[in-house]
N, C-alpha and C. Protein backbone atom coordinates (compact mmCIF):
# COMPACT_ATOMS: atom_id res chain seq x y z
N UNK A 1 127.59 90.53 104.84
CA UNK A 1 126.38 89.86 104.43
C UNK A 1 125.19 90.82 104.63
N UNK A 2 124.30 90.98 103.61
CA UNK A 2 123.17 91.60 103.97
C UNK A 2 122.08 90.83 104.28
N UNK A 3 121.52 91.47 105.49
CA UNK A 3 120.27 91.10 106.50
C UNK A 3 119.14 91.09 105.61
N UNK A 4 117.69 90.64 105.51
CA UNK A 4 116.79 90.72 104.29
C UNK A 4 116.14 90.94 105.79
N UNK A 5 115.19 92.06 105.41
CA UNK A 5 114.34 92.34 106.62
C UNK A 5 112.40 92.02 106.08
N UNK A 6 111.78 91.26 105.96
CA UNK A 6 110.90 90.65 105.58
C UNK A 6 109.51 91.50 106.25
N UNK A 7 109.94 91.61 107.10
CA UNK A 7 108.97 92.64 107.34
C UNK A 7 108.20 94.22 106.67
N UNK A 8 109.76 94.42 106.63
CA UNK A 8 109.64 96.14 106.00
C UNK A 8 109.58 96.02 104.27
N UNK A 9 110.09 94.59 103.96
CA UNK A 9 109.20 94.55 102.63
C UNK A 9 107.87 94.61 102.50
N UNK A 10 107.50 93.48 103.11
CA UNK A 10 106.26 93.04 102.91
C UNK A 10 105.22 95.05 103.70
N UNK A 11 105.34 95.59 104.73
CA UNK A 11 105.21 96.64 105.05
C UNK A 11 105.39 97.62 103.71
N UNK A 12 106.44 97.49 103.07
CA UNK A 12 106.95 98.57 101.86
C UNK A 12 105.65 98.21 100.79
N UNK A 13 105.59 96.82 100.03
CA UNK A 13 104.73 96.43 99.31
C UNK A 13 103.15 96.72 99.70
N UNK A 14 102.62 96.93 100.97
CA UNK A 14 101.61 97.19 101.35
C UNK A 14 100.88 98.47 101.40
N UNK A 15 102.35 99.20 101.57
CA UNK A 15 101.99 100.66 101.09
C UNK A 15 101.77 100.93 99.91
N UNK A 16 102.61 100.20 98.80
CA UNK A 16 103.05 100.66 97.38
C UNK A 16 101.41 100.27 96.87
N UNK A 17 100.92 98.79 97.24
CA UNK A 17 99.71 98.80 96.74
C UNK A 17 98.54 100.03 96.97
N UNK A 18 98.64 100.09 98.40
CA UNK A 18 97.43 100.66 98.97
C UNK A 18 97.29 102.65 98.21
N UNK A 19 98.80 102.89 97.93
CA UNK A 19 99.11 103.68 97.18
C UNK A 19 98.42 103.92 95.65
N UNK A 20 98.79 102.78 95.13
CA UNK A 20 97.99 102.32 93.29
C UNK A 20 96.65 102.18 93.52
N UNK A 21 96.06 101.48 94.67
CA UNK A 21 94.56 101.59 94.61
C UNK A 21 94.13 103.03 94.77
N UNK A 22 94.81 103.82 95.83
CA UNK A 22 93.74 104.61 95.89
C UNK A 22 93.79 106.05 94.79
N UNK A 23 95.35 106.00 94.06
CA UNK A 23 95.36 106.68 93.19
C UNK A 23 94.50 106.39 91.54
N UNK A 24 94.06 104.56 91.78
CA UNK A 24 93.23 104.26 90.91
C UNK A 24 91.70 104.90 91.17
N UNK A 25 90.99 105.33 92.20
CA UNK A 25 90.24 105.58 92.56
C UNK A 25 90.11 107.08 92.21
N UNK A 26 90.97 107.82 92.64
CA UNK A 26 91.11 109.25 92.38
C UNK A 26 90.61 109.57 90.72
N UNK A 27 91.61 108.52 89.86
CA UNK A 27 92.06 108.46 88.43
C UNK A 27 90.43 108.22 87.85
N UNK A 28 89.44 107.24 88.39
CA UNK A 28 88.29 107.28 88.12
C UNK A 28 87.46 108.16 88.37
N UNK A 29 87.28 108.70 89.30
CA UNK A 29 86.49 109.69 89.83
C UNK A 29 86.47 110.87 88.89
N UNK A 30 87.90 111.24 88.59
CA UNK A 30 88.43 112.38 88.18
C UNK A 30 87.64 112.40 86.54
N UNK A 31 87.38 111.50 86.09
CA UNK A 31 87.64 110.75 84.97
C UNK A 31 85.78 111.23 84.42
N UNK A 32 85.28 110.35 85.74
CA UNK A 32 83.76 110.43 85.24
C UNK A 32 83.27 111.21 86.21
N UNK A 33 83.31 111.85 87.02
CA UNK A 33 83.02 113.30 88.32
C UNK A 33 82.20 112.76 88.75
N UNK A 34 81.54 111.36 89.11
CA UNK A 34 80.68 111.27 89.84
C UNK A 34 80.63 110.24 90.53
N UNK A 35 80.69 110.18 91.87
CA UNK A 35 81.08 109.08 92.89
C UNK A 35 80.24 107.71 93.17
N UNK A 36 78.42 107.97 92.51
CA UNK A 36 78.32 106.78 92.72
C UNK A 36 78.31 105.79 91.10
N UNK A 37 79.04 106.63 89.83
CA UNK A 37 79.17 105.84 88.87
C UNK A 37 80.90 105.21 89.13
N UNK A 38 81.58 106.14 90.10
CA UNK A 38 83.51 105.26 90.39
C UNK A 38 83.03 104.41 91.30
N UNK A 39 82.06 104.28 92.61
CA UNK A 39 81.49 103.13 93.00
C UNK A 39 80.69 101.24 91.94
N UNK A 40 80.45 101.93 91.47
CA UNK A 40 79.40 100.59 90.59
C UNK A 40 81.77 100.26 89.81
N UNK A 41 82.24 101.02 89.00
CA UNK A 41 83.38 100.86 88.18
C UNK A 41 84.16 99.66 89.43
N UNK A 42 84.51 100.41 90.20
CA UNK A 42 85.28 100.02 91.21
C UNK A 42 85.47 99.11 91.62
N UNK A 43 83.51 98.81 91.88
CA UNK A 43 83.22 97.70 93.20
C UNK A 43 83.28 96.30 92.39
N UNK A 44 82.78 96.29 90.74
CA UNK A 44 83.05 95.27 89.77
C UNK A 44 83.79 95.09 89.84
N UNK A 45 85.68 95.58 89.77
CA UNK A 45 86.89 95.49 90.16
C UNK A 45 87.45 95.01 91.01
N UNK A 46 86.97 95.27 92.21
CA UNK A 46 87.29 94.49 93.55
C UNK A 46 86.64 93.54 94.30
N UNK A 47 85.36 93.82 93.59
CA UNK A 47 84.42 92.40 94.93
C UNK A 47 84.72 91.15 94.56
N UNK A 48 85.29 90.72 93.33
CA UNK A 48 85.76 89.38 93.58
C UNK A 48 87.18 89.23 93.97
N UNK A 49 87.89 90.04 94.32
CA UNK A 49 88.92 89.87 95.21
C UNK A 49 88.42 90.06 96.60
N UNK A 50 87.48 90.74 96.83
CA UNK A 50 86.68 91.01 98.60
C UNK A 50 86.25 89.85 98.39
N UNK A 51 85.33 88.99 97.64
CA UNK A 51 85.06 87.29 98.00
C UNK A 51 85.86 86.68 98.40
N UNK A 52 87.04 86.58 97.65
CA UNK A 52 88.12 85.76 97.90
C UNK A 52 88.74 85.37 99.45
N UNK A 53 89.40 86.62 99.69
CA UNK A 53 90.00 86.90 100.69
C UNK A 53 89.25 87.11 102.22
N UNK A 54 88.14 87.84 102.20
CA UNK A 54 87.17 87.77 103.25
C UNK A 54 86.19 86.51 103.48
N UNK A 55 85.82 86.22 102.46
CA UNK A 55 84.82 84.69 102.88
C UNK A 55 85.28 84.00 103.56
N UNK A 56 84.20 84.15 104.44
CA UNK A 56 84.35 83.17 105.82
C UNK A 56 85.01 81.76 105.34
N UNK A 57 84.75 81.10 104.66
CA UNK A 57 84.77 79.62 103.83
C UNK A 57 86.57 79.75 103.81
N UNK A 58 86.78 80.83 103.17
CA UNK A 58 88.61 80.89 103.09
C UNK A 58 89.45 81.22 104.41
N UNK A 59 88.51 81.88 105.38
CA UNK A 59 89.40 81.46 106.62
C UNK A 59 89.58 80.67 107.27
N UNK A 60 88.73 79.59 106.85
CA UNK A 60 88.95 78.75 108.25
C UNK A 60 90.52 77.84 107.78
N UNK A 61 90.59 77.27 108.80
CA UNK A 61 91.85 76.78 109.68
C UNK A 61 91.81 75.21 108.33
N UNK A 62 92.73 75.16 107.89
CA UNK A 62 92.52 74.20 106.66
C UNK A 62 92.40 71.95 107.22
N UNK A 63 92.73 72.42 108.35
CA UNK A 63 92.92 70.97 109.10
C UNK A 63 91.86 71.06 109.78
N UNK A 64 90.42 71.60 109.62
CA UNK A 64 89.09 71.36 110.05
C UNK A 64 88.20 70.74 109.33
């Protein structure tokens, strides 16, 4: 029987992303050579996933 180790996925997947983002970042930069026009590209890209996930409002404890 094989063991499913849930950890070292979820660990594996965390890399693989953190991997695609930051080679997405590179891929922009490279693209337009200037860091605060891959900032403004970027930050449109991700700040509504940074709302999401960081807002205080989405951490709390759901039985409050």
């Amino acid at each position: 029987m094989l063991a499913i180790d849930f950890y070292d996925i979820y660990s594996q997947n965390n890399k693989i992303f953190a991997d695609v983002f930051e080679s997405l970042i590179a891929a922009v930069y490279l693209d337009c050579g200037d860091m605060e026009r891959t900032w403004k590209m970027l930050s449109s890209l991700i700040m509504p996933y940074i709302d999401v996930y960081v807002n205080q409002d989405t951490l709390q404890d759901p039985a409050d």
